[in-house]
PDB file of N, CA and C in Angstrom:
ATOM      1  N   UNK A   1     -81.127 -88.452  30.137  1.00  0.00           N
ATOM      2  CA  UNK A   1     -80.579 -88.196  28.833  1.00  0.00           C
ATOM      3  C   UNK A   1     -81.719 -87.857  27.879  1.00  0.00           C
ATOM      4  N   UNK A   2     -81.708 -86.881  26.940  1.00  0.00           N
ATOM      5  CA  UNK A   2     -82.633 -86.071  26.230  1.00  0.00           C
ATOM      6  C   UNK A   2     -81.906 -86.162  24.862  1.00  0.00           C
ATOM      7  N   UNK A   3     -82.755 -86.595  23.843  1.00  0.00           N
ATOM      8  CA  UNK A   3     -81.783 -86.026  22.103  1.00  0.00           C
ATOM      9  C   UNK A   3     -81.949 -84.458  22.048  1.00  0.00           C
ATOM     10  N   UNK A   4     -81.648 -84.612  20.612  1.00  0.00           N
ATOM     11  CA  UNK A   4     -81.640 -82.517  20.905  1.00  0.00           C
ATOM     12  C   UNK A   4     -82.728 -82.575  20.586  1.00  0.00           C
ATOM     13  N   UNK A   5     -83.829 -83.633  19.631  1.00  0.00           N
ATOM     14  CA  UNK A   5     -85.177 -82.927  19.068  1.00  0.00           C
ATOM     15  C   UNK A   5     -86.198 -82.447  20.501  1.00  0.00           C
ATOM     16  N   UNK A   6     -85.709 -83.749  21.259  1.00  0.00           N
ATOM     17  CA  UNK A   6     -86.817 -83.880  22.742  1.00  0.00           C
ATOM     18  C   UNK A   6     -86.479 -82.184  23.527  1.00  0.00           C
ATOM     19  N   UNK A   7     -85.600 -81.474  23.470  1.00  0.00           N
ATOM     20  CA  UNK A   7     -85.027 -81.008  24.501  1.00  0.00           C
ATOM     21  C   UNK A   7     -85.803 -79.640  23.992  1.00  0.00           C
ATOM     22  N   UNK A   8     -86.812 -79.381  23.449  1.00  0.00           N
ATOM     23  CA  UNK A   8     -87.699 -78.489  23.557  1.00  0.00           C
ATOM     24  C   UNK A   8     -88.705 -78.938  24.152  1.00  0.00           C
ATOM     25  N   UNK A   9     -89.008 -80.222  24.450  1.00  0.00           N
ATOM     26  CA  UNK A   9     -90.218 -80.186  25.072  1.00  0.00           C
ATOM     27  C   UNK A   9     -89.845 -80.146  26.423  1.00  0.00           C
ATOM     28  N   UNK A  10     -88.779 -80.595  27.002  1.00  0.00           N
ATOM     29  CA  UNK A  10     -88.520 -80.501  29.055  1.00  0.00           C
ATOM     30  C   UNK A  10     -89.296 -79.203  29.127  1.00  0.00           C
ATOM     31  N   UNK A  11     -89.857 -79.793  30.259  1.00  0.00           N
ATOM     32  CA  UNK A  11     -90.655 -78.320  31.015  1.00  0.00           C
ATOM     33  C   UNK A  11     -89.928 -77.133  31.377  1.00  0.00           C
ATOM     34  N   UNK A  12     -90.508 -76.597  31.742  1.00  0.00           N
ATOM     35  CA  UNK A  12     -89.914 -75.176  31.949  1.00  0.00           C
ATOM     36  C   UNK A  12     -89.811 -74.920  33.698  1.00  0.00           C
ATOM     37  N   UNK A  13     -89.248 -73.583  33.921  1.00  0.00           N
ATOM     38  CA  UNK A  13     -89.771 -73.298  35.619  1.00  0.00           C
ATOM     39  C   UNK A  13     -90.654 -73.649  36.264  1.00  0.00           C
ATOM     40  N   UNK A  14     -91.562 -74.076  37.250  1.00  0.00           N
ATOM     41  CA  UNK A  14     -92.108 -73.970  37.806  1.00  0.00           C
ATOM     42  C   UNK A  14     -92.840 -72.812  38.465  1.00  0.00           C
ATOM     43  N   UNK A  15     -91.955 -72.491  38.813  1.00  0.00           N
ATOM     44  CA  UNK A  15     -92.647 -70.750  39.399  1.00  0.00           C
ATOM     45  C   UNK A  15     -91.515 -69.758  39.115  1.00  0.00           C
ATOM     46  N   UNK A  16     -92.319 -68.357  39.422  1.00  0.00           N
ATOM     47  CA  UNK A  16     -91.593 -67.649  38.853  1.00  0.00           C
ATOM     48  C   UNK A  16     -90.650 -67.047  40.142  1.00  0.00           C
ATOM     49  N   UNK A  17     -89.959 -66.811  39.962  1.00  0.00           N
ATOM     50  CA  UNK A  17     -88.635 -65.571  41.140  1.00  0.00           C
ATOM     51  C   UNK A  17     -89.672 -64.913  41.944  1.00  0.00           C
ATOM     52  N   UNK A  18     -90.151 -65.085  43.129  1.00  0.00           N
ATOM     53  CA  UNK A  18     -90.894 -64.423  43.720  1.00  0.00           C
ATOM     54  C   UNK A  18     -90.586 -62.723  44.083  1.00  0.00           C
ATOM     55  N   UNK A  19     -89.084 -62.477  43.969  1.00  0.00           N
ATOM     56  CA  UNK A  19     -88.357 -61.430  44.227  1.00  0.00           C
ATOM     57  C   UNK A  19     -88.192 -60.406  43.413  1.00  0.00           C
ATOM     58  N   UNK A  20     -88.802 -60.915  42.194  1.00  0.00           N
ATOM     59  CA  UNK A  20     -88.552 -60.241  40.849  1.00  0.00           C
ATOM     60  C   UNK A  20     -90.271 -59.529  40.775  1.00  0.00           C
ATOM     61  N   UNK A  21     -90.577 -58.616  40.891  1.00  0.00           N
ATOM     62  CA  UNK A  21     -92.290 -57.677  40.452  1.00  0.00           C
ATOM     63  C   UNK A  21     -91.607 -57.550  39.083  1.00  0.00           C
ATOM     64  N   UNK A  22     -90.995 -57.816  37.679  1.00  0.00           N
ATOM     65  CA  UNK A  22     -91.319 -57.189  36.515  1.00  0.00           C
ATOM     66  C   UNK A  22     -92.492 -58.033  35.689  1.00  0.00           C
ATOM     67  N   UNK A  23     -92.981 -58.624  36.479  1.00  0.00           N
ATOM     68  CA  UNK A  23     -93.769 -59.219  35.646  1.00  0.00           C
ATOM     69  C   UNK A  23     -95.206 -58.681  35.623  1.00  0.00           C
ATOM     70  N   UNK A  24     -95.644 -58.121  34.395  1.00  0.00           N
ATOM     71  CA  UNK A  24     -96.975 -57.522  34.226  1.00  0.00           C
ATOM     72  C   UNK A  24     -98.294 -57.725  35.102  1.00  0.00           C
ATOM     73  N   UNK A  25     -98.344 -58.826  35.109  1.00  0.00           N
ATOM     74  CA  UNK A  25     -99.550 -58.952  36.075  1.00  0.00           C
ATOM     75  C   UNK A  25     -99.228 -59.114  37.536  1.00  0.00           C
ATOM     76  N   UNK A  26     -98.196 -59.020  38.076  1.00  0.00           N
ATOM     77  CA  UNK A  26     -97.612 -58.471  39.348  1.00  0.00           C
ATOM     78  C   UNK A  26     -98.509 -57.058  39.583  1.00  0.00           C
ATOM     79  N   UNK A  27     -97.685 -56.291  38.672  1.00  0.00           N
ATOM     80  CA  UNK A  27     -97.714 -54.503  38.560  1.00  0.00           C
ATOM     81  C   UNK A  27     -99.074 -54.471  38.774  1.00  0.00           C
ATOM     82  N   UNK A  28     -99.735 -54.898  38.178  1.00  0.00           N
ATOM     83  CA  UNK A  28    -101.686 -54.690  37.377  1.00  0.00           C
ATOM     84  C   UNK A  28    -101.857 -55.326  39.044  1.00  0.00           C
ATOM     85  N   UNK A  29    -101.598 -56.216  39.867  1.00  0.00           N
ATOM     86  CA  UNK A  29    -102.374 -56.374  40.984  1.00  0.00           C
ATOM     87  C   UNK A  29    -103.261 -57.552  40.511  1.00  0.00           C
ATOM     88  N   UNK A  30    -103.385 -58.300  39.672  1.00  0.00           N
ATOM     89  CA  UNK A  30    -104.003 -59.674  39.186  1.00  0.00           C
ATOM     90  C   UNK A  30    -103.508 -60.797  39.684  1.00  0.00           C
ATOM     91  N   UNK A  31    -102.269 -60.454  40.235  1.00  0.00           N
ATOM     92  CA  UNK A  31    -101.549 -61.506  40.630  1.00  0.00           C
ATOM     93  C   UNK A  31    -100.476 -61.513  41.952  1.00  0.00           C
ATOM     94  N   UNK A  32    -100.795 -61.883  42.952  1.00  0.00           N
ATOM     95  CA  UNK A  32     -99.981 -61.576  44.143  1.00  0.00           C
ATOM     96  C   UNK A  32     -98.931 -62.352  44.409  1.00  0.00           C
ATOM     97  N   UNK A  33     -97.797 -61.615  44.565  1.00  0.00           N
ATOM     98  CA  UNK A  33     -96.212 -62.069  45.075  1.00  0.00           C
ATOM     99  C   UNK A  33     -96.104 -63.419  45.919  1.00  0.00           C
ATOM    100  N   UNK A  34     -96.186 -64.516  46.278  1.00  0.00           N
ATOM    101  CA  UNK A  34     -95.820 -65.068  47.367  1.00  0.00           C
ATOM    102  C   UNK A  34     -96.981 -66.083  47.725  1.00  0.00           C
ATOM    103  N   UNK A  35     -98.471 -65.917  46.544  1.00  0.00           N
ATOM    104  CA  UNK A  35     -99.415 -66.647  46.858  1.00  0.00           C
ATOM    105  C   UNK A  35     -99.541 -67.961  46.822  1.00  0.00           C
ATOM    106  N   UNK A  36    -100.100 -68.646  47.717  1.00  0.00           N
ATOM    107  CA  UNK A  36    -100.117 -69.690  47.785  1.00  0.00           C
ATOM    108  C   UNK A  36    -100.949 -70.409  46.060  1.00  0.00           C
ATOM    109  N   UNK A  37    -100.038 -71.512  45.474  1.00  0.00           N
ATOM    110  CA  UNK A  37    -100.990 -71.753  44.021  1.00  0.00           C
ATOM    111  C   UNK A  37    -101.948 -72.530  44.507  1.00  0.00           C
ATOM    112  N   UNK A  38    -101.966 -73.790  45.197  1.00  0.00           N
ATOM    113  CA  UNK A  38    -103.045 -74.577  45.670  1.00  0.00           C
ATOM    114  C   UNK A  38    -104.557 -73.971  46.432  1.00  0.00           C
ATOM    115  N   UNK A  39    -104.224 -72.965  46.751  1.00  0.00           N
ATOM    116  CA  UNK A  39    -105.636 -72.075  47.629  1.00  0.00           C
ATOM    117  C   UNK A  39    -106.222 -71.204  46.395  1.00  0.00           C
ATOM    118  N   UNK A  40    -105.060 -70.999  45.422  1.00  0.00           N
ATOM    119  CA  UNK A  40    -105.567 -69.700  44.936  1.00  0.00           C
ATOM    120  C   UNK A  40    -106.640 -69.961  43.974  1.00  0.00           C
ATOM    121  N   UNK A  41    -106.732 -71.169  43.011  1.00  0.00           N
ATOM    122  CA  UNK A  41    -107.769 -70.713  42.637  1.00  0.00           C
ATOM    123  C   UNK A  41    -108.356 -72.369  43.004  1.00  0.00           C
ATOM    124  N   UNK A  42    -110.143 -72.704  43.297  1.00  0.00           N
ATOM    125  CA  UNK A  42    -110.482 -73.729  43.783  1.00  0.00           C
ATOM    126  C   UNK A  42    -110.994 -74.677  42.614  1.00  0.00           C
ATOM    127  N   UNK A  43    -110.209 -75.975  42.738  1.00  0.00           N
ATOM    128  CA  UNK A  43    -110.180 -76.896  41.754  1.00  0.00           C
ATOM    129  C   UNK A  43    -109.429 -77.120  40.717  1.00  0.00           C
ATOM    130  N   UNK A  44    -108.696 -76.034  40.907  1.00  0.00           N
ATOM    131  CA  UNK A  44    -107.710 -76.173  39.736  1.00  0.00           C
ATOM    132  C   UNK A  44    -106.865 -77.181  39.941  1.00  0.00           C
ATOM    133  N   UNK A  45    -106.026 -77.019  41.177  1.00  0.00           N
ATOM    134  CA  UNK A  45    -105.488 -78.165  41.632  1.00  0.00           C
ATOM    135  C   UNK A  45    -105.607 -79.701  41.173  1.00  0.00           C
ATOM    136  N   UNK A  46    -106.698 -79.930  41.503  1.00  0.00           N
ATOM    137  CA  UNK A  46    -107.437 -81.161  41.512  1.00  0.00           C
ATOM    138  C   UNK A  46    -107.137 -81.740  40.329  1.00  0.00           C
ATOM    139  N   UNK A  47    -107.355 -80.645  38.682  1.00  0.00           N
ATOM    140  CA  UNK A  47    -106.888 -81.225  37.064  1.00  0.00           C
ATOM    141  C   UNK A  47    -105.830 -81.543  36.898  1.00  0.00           C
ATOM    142  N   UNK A  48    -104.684 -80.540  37.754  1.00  0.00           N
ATOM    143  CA  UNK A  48    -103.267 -80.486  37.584  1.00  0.00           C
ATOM    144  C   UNK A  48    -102.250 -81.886  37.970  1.00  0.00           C
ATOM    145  N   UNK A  49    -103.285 -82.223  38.802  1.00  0.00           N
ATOM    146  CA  UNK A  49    -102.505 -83.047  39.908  1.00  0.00           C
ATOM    147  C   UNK A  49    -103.138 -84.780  39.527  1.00  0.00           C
ATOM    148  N   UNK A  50    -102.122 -85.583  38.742  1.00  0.00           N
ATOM    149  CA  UNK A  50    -102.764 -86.815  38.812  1.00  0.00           C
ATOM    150  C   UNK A  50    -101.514 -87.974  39.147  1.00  0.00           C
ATOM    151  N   UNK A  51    -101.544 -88.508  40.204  1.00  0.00           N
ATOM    152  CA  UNK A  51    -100.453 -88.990  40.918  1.00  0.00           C
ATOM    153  C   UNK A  51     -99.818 -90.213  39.927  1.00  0.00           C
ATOM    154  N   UNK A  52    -100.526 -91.212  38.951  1.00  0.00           N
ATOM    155  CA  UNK A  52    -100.242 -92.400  38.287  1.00  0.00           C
ATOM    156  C   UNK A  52     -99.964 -91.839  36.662  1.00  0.00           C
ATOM    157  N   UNK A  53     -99.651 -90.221  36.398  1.00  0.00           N
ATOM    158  CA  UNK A  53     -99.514 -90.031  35.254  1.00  0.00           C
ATOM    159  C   UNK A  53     -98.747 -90.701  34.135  1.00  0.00           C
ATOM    160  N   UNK A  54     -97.488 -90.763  34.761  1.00  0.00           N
ATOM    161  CA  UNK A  54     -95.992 -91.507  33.991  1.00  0.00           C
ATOM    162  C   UNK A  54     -95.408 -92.369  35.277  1.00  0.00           C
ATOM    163  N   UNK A  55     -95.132 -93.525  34.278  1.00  0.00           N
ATOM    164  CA  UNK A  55     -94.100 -94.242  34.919  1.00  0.00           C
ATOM    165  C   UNK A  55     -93.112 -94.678  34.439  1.00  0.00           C
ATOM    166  N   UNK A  56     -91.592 -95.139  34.615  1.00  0.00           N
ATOM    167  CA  UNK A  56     -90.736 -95.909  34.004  1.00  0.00           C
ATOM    168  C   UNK A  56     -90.795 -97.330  33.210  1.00  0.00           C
ATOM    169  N   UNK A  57     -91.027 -97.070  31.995  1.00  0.00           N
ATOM    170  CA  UNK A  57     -91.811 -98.743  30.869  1.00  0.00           C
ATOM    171  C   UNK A  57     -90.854 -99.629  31.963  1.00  0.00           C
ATOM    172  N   UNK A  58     -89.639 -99.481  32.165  1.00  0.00           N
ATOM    173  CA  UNK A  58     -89.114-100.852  32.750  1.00  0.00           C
ATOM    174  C   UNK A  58     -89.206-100.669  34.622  1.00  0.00           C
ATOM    175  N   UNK A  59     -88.933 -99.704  35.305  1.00  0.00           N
ATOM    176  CA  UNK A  59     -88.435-100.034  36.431  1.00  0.00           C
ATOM    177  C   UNK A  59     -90.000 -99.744  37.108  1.00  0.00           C
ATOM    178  N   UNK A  60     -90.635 -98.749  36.399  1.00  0.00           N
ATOM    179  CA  UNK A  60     -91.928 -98.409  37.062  1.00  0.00           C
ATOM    180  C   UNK A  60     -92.065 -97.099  38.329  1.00  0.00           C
ATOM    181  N   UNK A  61     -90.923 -96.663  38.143  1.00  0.00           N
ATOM    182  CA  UNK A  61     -90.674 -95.100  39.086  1.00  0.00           C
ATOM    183  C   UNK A  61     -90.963 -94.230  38.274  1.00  0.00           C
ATOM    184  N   UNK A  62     -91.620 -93.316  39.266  1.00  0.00           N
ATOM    185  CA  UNK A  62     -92.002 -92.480  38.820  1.00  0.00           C
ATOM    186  C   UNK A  62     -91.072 -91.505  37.776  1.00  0.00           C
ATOM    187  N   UNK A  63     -91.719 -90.960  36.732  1.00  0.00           N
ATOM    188  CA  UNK A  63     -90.753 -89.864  35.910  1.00  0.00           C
ATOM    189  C   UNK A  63     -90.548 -88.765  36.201  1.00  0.00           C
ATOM    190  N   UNK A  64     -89.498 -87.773  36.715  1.00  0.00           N
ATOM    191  CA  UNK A  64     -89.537 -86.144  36.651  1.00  0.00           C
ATOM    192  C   UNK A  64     -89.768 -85.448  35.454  1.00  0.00           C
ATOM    193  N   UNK A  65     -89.689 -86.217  34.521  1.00  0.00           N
ATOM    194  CA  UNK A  65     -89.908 -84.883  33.474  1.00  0.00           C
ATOM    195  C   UNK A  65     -91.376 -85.335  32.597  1.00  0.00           C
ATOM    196  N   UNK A  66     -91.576 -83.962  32.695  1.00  0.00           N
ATOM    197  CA  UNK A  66     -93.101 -84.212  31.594  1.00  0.00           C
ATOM    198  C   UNK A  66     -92.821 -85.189  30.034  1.00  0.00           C
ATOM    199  N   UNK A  67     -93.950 -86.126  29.518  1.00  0.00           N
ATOM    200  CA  UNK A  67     -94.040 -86.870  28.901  1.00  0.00           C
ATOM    201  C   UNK A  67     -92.791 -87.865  28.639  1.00  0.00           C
ATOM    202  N   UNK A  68     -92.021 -87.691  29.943  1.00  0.00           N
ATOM    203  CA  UNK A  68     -90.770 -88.864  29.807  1.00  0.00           C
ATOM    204  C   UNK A  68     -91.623 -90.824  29.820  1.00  0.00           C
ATOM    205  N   UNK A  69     -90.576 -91.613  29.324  1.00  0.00           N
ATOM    206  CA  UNK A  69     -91.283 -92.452  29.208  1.00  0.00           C
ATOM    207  C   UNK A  69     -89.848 -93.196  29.693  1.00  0.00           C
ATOM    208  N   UNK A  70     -89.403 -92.564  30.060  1.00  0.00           N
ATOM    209  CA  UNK A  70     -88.312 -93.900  31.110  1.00  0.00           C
ATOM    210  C   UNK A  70     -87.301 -93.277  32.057  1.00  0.00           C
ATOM    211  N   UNK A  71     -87.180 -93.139  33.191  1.00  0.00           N
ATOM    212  CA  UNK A  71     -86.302 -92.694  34.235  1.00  0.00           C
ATOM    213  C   UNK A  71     -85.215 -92.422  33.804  1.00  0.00           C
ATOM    214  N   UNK A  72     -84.223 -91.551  34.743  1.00  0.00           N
ATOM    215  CA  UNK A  72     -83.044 -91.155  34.630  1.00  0.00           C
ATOM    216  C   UNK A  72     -82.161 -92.103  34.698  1.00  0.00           C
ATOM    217  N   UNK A  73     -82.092 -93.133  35.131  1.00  0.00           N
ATOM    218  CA  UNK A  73     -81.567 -94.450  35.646  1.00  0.00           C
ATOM    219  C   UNK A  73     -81.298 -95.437  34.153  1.00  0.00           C
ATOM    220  N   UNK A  74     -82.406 -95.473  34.151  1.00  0.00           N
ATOM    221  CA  UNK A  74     -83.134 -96.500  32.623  1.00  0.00           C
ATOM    222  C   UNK A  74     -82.552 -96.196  31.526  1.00  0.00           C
ATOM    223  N   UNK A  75     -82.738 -94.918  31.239  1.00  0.00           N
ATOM    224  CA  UNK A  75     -82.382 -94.229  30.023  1.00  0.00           C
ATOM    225  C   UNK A  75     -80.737 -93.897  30.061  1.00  0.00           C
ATOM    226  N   UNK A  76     -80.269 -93.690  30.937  1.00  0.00           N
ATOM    227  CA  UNK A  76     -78.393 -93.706  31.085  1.00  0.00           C
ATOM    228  C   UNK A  76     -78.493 -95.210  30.921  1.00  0.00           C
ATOM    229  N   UNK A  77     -79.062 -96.007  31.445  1.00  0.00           N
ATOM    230  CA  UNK A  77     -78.606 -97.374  31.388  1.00  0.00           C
ATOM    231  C   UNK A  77     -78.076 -97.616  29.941  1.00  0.00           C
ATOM    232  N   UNK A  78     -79.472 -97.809  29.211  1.00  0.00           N
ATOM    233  CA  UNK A  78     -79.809 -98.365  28.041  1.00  0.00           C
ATOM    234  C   UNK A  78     -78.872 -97.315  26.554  1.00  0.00           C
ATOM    235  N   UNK A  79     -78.390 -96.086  27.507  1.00  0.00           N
ATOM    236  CA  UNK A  79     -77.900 -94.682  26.422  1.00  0.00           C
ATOM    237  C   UNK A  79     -79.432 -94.522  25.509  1.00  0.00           C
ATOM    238  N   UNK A  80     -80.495 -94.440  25.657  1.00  0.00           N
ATOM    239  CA  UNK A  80     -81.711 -93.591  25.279  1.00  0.00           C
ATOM    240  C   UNK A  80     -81.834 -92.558  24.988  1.00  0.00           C
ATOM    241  N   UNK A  81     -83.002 -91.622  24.109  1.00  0.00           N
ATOM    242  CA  UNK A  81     -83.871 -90.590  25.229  1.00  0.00           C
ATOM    243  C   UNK A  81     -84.751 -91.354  26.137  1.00  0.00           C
ATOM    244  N   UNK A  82     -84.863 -90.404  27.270  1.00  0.00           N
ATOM    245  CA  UNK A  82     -85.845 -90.716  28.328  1.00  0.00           C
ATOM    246  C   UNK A  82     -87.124 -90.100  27.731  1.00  0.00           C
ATOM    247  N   UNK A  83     -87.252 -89.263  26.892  1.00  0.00           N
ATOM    248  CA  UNK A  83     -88.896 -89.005  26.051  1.00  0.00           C
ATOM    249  C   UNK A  83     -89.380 -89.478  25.221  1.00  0.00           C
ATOM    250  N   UNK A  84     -88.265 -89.757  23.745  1.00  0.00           N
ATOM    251  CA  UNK A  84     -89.023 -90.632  23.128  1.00  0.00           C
ATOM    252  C   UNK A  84     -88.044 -92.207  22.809  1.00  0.00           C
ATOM    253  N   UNK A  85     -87.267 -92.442  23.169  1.00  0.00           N
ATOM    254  CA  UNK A  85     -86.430 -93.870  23.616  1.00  0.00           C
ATOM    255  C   UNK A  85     -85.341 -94.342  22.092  1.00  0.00           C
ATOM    256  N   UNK A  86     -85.037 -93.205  21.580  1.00  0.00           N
ATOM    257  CA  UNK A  86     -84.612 -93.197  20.748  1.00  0.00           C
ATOM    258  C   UNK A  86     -83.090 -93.436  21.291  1.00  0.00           C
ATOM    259  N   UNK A  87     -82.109 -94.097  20.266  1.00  0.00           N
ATOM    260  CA  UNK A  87     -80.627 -94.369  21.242  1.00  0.00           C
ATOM    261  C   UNK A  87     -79.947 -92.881  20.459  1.00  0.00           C
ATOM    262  N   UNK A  88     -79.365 -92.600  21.821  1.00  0.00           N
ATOM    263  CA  UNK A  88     -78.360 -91.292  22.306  1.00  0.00           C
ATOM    264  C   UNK A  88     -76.867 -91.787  22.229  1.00  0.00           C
ATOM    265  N   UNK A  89     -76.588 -92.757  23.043  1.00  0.00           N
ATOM    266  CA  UNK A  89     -75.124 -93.085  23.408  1.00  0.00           C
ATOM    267  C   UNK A  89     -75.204 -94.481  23.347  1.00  0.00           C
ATOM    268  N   UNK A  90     -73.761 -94.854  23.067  1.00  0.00           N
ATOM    269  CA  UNK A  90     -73.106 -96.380  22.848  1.00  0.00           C
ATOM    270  C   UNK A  90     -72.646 -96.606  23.827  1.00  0.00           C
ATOM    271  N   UNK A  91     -73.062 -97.278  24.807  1.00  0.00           N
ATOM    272  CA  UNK A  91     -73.270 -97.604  26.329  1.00  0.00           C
ATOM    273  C   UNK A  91     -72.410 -99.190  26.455  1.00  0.00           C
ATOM    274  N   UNK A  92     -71.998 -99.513  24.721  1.00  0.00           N
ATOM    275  CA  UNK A  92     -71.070-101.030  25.064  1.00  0.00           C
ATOM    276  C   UNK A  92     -69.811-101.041  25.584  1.00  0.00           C
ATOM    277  N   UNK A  93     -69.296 -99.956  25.356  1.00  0.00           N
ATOM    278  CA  UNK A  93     -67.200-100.173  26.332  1.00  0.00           C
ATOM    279  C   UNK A  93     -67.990 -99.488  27.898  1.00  0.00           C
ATOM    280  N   UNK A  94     -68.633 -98.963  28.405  1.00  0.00           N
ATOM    281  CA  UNK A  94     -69.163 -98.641  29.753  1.00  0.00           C
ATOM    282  C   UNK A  94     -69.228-100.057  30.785  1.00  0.00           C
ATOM    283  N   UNK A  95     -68.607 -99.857  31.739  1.00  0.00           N
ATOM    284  CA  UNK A  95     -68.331 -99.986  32.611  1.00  0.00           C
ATOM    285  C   UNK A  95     -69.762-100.293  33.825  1.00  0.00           C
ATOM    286  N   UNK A  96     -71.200-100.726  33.347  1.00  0.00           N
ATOM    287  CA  UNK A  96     -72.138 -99.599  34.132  1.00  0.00           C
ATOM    288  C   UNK A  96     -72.330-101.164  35.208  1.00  0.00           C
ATOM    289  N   UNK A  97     -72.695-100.869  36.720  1.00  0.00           N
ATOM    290  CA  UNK A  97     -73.879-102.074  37.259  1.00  0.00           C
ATOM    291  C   UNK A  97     -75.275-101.789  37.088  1.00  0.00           C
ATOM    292  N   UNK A  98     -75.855-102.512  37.366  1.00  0.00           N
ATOM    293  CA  UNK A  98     -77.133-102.785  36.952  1.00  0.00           C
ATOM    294  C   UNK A  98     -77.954-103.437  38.252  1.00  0.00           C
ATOM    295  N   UNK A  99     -78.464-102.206  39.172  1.00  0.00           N
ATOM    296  CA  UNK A  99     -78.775-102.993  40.618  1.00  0.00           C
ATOM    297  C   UNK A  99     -80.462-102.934  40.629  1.00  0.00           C
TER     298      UNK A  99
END
C-alpha cells in the first residue's frame, strides 16, 4: 500500500523491452540489444548491489520497493504507506490474521 504523495517515488522498469530498437542509443550502436548488465560494464555492479539495504521496521524481510520502510504484509496489516508509514486505510471492521 502506497499514499498518492509516495507513488511517484516506486521505481520504475527495470529494463527496457528488449524487442523494441526505438531507443536512441540502440540505433547509435552505444548500446547493445540483449546485453548482459552485470558483464557490461566492470564494477558497476558491485555499487548497485547491496544485499542488507532495506528491511521491514517490524518483520525484518526484505523490501521490494525502493526506499520502502515496511513490507507488503506489514503495511496492509497496519493500513500504512509502506514508504513513508503514514495511515492509508481503517483496517478496524477487517477481518485480518496475523501469522
Amino acid at each position: 500500500m502506497v499514499c498518492g504523495k509516495c507513488e511517484k517515488k516506486l521505481s520504475k522498469l527495470a529494463a527496457p523491452d528488449p524487442f523494441q530498437s526505438s531507443s536512441k542509443a540502440i540505433k547509435e550502436g552505444t548500446r547493445k540489444v540483449g546485453e548482459n548488465k552485470l558483464l557490461g560494464k566492470p564494477g558497476s555492479s558491485r555499487a548497485r548491489f547491496s544485499p542488507y539495504q532495506s528491511g521491514c521496521k517490524d518483520c525484518k524481510q526484505p523490501t521490494t520497493q525502493n526506499k520502502a520502510k515496511y513490507c507488503h504484509g506489514c503495511a496492509y496489516k497496519k493500513g500504512i504507506c509502506s514508504i513513508c508509514g503514514k495511515k492509508v486505510l481503517d483496517t478496524s471492521s477487517y477481518t485480518m490474521s496475523a501469522k
